[in-house]
N, C-alpha and C. Protein backbone atom coordinates (compact mmCIF):
# COMPACT_ATOMS: atom_id res chain seq x y z
N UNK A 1 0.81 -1.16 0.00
CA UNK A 1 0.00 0.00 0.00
C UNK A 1 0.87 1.25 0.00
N UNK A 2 0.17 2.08 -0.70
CA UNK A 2 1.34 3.21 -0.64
C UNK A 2 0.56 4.56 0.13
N UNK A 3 0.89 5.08 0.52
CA UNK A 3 0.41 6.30 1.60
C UNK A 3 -0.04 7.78 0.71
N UNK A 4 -1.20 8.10 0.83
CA UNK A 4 -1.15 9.44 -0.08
C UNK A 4 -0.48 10.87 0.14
N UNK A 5 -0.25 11.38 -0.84
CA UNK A 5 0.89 12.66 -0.68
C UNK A 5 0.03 13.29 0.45
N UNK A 6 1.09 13.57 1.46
CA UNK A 6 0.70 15.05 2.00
C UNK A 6 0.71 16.13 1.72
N UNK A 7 0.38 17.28 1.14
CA UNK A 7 0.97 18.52 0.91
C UNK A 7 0.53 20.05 2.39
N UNK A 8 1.68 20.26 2.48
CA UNK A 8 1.69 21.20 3.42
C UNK A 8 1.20 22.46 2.96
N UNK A 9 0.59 23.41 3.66
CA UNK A 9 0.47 24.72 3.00
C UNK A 9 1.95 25.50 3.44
N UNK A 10 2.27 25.81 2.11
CA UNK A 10 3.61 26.60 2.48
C UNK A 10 3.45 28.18 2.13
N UNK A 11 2.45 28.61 1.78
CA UNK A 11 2.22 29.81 2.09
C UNK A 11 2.83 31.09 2.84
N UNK A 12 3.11 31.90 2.23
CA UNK A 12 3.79 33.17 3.25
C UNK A 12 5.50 32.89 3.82
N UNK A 13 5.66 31.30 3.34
CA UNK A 13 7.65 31.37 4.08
C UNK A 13 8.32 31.62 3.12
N UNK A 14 8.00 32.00 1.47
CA UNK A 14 8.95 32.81 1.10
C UNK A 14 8.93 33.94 1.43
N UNK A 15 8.06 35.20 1.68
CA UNK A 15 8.28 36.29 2.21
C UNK A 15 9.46 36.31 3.33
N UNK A 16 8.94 35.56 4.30
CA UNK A 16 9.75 35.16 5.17
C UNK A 16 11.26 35.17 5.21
N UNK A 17 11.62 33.92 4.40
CA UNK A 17 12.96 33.50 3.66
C UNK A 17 13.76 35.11 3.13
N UNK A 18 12.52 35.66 2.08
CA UNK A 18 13.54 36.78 1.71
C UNK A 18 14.01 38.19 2.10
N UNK A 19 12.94 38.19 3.23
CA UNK A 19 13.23 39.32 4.58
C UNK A 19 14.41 38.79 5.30
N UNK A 20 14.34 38.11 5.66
CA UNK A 20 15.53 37.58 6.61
C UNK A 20 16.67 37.58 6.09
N UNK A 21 17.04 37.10 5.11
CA UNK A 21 18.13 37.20 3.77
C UNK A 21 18.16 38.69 3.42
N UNK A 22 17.25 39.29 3.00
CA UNK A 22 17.32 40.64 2.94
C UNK A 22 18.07 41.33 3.82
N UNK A 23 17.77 41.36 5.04
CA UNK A 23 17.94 41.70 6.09
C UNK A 23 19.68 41.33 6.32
N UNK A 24 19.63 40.43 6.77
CA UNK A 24 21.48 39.36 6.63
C UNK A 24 22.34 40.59 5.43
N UNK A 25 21.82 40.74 4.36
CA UNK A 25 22.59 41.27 3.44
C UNK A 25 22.69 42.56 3.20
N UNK A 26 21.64 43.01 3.66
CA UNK A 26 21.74 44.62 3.25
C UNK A 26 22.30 45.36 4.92
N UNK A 27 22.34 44.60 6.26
CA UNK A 27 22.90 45.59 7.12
C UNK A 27 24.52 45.85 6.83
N UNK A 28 25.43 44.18 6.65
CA UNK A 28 26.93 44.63 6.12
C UNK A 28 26.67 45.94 5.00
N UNK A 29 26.09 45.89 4.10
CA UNK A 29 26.19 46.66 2.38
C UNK A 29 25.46 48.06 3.35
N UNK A 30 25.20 48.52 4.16
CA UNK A 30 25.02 49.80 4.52
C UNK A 30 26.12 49.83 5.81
N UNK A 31 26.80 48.69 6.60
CA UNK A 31 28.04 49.35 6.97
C UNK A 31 29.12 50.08 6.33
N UNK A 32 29.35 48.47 4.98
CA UNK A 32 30.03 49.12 3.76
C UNK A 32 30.29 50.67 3.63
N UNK A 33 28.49 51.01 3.37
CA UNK A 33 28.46 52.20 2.68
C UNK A 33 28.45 53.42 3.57
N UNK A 34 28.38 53.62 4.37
CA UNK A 34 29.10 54.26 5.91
C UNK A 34 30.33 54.57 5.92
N UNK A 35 31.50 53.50 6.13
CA UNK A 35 32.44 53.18 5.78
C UNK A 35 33.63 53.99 4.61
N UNK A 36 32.62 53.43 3.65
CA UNK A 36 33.44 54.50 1.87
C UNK A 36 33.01 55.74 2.44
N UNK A 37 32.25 55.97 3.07
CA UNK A 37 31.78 58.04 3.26
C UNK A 37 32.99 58.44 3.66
N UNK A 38 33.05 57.66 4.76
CA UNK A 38 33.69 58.50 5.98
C UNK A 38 34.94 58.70 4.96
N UNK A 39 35.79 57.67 4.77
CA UNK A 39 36.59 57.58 4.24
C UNK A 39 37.23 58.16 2.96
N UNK A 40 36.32 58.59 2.31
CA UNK A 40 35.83 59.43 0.90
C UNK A 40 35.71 60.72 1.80
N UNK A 41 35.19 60.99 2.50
CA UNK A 41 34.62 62.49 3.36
C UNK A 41 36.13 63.19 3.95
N UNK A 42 37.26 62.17 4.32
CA UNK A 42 38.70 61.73 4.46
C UNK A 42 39.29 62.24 3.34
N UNK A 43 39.19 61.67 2.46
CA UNK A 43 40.12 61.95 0.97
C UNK A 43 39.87 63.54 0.62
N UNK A 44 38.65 64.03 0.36
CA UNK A 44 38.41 65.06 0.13
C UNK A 44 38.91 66.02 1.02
N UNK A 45 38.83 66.23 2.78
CA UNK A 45 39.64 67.19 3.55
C UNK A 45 40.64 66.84 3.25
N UNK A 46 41.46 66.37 3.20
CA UNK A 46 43.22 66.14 2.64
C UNK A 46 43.66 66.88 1.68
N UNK A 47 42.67 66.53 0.75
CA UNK A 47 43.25 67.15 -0.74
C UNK A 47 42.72 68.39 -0.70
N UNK A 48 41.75 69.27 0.16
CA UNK A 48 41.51 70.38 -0.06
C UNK A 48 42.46 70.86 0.93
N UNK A 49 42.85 70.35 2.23
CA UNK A 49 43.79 70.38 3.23
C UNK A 49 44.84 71.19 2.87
N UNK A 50 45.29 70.17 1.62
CA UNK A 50 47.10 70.50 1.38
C UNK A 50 46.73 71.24 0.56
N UNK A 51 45.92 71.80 -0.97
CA UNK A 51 45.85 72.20 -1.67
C UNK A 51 45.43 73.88 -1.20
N UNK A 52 44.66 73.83 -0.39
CA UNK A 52 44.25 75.26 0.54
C UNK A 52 45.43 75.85 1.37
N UNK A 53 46.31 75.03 2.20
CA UNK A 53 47.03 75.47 2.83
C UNK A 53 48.55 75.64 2.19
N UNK A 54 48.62 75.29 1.41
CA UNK A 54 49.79 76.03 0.14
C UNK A 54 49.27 77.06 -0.36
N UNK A 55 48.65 77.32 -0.90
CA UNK A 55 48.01 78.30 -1.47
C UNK A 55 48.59 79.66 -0.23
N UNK A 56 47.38 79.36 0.65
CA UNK A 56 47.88 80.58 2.01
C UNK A 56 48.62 80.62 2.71
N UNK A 57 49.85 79.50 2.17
CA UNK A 57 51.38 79.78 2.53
C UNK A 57 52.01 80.64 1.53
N UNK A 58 51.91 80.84 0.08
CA UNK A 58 52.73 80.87 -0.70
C UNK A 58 52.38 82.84 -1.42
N UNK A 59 50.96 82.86 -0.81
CA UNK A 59 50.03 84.09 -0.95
C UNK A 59 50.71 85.27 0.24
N UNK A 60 50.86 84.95 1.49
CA UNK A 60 51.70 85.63 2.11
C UNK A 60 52.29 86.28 2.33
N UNK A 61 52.17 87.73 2.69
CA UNK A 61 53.11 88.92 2.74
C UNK A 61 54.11 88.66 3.72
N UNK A 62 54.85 87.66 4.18
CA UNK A 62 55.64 87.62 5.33
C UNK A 62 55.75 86.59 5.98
N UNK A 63 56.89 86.48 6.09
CA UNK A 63 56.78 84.76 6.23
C UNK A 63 56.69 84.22 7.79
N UNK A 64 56.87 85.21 8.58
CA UNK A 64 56.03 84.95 10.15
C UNK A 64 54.51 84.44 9.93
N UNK A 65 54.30 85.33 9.07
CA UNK A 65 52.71 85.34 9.12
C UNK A 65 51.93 83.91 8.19
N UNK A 66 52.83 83.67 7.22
CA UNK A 66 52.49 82.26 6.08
C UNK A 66 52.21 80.62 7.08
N UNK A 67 53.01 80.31 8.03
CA UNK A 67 52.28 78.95 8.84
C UNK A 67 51.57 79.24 9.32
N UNK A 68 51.28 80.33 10.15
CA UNK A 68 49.69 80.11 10.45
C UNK A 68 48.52 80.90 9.54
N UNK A 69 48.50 81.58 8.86
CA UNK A 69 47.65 81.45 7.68
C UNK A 69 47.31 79.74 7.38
N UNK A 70 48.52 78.90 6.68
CA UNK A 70 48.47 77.43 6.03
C UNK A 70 47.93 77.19 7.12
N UNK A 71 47.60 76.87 8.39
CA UNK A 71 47.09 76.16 9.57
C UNK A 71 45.86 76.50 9.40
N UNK A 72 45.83 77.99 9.35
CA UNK A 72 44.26 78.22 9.19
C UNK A 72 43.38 77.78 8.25
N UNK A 73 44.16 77.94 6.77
CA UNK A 73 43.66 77.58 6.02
C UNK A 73 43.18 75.35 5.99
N UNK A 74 44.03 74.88 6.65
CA UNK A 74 44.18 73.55 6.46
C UNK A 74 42.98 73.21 8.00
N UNK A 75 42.65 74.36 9.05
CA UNK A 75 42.01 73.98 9.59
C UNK A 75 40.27 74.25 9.32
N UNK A 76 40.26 75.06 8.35
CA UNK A 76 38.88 75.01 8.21
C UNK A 76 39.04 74.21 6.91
N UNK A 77 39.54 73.71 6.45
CA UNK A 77 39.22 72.31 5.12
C UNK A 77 38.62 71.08 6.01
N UNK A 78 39.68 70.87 7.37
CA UNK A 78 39.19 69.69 8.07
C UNK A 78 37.94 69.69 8.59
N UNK A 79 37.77 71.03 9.17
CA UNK A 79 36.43 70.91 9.70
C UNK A 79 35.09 71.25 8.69
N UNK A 80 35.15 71.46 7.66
CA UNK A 80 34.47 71.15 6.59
C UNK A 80 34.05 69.84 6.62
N UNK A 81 34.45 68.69 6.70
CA UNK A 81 34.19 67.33 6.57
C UNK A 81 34.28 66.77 7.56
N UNK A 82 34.50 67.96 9.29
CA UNK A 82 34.05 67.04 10.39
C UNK A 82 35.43 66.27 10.85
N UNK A 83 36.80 66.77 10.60
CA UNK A 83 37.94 66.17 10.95
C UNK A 83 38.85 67.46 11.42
N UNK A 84 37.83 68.06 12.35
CA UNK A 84 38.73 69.47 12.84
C UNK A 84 40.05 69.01 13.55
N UNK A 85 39.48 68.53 15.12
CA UNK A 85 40.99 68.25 15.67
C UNK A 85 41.41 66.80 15.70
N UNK A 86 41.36 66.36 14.68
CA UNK A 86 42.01 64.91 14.40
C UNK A 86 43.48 64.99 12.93
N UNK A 87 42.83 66.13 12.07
CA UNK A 87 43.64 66.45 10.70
C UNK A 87 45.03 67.20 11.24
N UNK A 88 46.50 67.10 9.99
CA UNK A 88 47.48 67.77 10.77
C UNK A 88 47.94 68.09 9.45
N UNK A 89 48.79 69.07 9.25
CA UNK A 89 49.14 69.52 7.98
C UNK A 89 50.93 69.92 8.26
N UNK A 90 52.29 69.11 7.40
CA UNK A 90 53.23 69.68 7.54
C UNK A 90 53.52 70.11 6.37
N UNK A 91 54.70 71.41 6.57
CA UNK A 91 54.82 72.61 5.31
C UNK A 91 56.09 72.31 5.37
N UNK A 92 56.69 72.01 4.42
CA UNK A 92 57.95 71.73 3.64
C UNK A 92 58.68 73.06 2.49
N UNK A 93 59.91 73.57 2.54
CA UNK A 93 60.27 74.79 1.68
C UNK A 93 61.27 73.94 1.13
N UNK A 94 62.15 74.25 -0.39
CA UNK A 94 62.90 73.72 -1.01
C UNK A 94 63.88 74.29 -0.80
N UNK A 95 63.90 75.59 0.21
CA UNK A 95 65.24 76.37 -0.02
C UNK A 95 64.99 77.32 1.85
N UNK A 96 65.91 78.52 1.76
CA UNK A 96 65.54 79.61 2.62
C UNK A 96 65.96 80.77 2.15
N UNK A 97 65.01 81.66 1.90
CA UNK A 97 63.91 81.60 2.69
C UNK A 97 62.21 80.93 1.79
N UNK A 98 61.57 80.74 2.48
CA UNK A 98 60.85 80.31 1.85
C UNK A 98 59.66 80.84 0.94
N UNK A 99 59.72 82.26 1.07
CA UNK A 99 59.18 83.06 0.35
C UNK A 99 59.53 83.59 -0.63
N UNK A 100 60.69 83.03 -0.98
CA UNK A 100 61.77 83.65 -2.31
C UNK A 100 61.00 83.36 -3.52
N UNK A 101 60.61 84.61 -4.61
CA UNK A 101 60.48 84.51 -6.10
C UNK A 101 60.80 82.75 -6.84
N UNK A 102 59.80 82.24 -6.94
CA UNK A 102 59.91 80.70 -7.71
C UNK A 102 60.11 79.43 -6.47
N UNK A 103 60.39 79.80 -5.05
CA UNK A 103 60.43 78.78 -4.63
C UNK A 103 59.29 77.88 -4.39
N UNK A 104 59.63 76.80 -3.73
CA UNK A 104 58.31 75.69 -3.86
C UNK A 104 58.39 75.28 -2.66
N UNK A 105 56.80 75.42 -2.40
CA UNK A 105 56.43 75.10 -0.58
C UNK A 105 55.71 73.58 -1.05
N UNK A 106 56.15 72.28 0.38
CA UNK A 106 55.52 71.27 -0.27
C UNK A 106 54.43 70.86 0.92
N UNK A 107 53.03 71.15 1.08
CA UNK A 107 52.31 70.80 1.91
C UNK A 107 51.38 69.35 2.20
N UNK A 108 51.65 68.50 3.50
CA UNK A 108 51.41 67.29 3.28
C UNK A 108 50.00 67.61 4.33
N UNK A 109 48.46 66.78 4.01
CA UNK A 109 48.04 67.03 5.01
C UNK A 109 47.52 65.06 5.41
N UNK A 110 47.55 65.21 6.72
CA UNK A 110 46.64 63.80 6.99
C UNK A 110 45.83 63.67 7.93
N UNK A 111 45.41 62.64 7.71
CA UNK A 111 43.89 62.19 8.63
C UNK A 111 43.99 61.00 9.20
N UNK A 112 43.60 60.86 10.25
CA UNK A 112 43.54 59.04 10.28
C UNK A 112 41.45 59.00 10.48
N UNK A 113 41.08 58.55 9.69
CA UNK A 113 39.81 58.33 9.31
C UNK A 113 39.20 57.22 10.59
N UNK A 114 38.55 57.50 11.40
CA UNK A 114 37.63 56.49 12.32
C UNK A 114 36.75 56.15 11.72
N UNK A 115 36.32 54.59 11.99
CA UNK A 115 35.48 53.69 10.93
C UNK A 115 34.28 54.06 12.22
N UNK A 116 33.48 53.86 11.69
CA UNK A 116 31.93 54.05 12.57
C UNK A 116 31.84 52.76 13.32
N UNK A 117 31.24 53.18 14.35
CA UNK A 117 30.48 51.84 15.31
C UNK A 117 31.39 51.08 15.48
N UNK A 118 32.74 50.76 15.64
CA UNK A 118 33.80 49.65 15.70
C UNK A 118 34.12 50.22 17.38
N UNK A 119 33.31 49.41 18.23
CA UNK A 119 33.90 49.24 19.86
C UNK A 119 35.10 49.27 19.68
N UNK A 120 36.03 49.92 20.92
CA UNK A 120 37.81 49.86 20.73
C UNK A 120 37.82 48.81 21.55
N UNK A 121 37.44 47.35 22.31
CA UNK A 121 38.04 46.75 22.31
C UNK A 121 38.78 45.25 21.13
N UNK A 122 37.65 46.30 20.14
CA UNK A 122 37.98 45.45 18.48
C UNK A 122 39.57 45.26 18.58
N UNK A 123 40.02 46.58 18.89
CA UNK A 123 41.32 47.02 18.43
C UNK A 123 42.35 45.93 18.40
N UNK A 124 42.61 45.20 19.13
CA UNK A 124 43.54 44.40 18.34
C UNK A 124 43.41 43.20 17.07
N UNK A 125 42.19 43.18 17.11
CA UNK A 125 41.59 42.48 15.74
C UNK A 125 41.28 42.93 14.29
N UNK A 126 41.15 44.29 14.40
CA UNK A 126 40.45 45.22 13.46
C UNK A 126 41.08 46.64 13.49
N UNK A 127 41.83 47.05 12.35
CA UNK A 127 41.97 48.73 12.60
C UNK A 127 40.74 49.65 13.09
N UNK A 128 41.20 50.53 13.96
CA UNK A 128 39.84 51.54 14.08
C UNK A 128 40.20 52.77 13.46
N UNK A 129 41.26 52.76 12.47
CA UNK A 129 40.89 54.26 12.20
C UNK A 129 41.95 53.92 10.70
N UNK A 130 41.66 54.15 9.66
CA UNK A 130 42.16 54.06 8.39
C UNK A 130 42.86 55.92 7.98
N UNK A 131 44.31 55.20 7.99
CA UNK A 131 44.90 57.08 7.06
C UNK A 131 44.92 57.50 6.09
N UNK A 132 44.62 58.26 5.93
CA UNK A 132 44.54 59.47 4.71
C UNK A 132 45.43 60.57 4.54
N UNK A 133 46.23 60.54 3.39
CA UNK A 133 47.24 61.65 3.07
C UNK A 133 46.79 61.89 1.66
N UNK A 134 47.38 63.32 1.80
CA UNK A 134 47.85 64.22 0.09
C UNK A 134 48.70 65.30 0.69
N UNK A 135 49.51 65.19 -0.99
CA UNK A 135 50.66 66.33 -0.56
C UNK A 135 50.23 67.71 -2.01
N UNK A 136 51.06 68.62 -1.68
CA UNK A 136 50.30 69.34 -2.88
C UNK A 136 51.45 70.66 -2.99
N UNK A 137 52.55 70.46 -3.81
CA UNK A 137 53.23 71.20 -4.30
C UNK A 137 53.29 72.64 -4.70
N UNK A 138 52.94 74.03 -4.44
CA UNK A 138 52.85 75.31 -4.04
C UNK A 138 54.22 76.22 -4.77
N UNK A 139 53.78 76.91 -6.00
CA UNK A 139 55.00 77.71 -5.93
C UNK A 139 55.33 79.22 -5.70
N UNK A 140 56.15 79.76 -5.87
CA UNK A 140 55.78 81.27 -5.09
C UNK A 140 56.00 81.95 -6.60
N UNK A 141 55.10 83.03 -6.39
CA UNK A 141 55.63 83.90 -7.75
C UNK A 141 56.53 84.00 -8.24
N UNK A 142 57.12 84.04 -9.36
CA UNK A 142 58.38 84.43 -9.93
C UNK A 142 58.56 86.14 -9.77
N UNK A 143 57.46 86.59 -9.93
CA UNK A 143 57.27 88.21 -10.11
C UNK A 143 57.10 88.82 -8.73
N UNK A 144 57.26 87.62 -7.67
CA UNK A 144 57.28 88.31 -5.80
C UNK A 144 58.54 88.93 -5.67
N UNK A 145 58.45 90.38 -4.87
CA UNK A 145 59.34 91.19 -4.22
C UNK A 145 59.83 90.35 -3.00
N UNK A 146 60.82 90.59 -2.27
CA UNK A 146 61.29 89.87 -1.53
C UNK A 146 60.81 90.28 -0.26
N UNK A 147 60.15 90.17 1.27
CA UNK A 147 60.05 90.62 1.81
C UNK A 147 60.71 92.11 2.58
């Protein structure tokens, strides 16, 4: 004798199935995407960092006055993107003085980027904070008077 099919109502467990899976997959893919911001949000103060703070080194009537101009300038790039007192910017001259007709100021700025939501006792398993540099080469007028 053979036994007749049972059939179950299976109704409603794929919804089920693909919420849950849904779910499983899309919270990593919005850490992910958290993640590239910050980090991207990183790249961009850097490069406006160094690129801003050469500039208002090299613009300078006086060269007391040119590092902290570049500071200033490199500190409101950081805090533009929310990396006020974490960003640091060093100013490099090819010669002295550094305001001389054609010389070249070389400004590096960096970040160390904090990843979101990563508890620090991750820390020896997992970086908590990814770095970010740009440097950005600055030259002084050829047609500048000398101080």
């Amino acid at each position: 004798m053979t036994r007749p099919l049972v059939r179950r109502d299976e109704r409603g467990s794929a919804v089920v199935e693909f919420v849950s899976l849904g779910v499983l997959m899309l919270v990593p893919l919005v850490y992910l995407v958290m993640c590239l911001g910050r980090v991207q949000a990183g790249a961009f103060a850097v490069s406006q960092a160094a690129r801003e703070s050469g500039r208002a080194f090299v613009t300078a009537d006086a060269g007391e006055d040119a590092a902290a101009r570049a500071h200033s300038a490199a500190r409101i790039s950081f805090e533009d993107q929310r990396f006020g007192d974490i960003g640091r910017v060093e100013i490099a001259c090819d010669g002295s003085p550094c305001l001389r007709p054609g010389g070249q100021v070389r400004t590096t700025a960096t970040v160390r980027v904090p990843l979101p939501l990563v508890p620090a006792f991750f820390a020896d398993a997992v970086p908590l904070t990814i770095p970010v540099s740009a440097s950005h080469v600055s030259t002084v007028d050829r047609f500048r008077s000398l101080p």
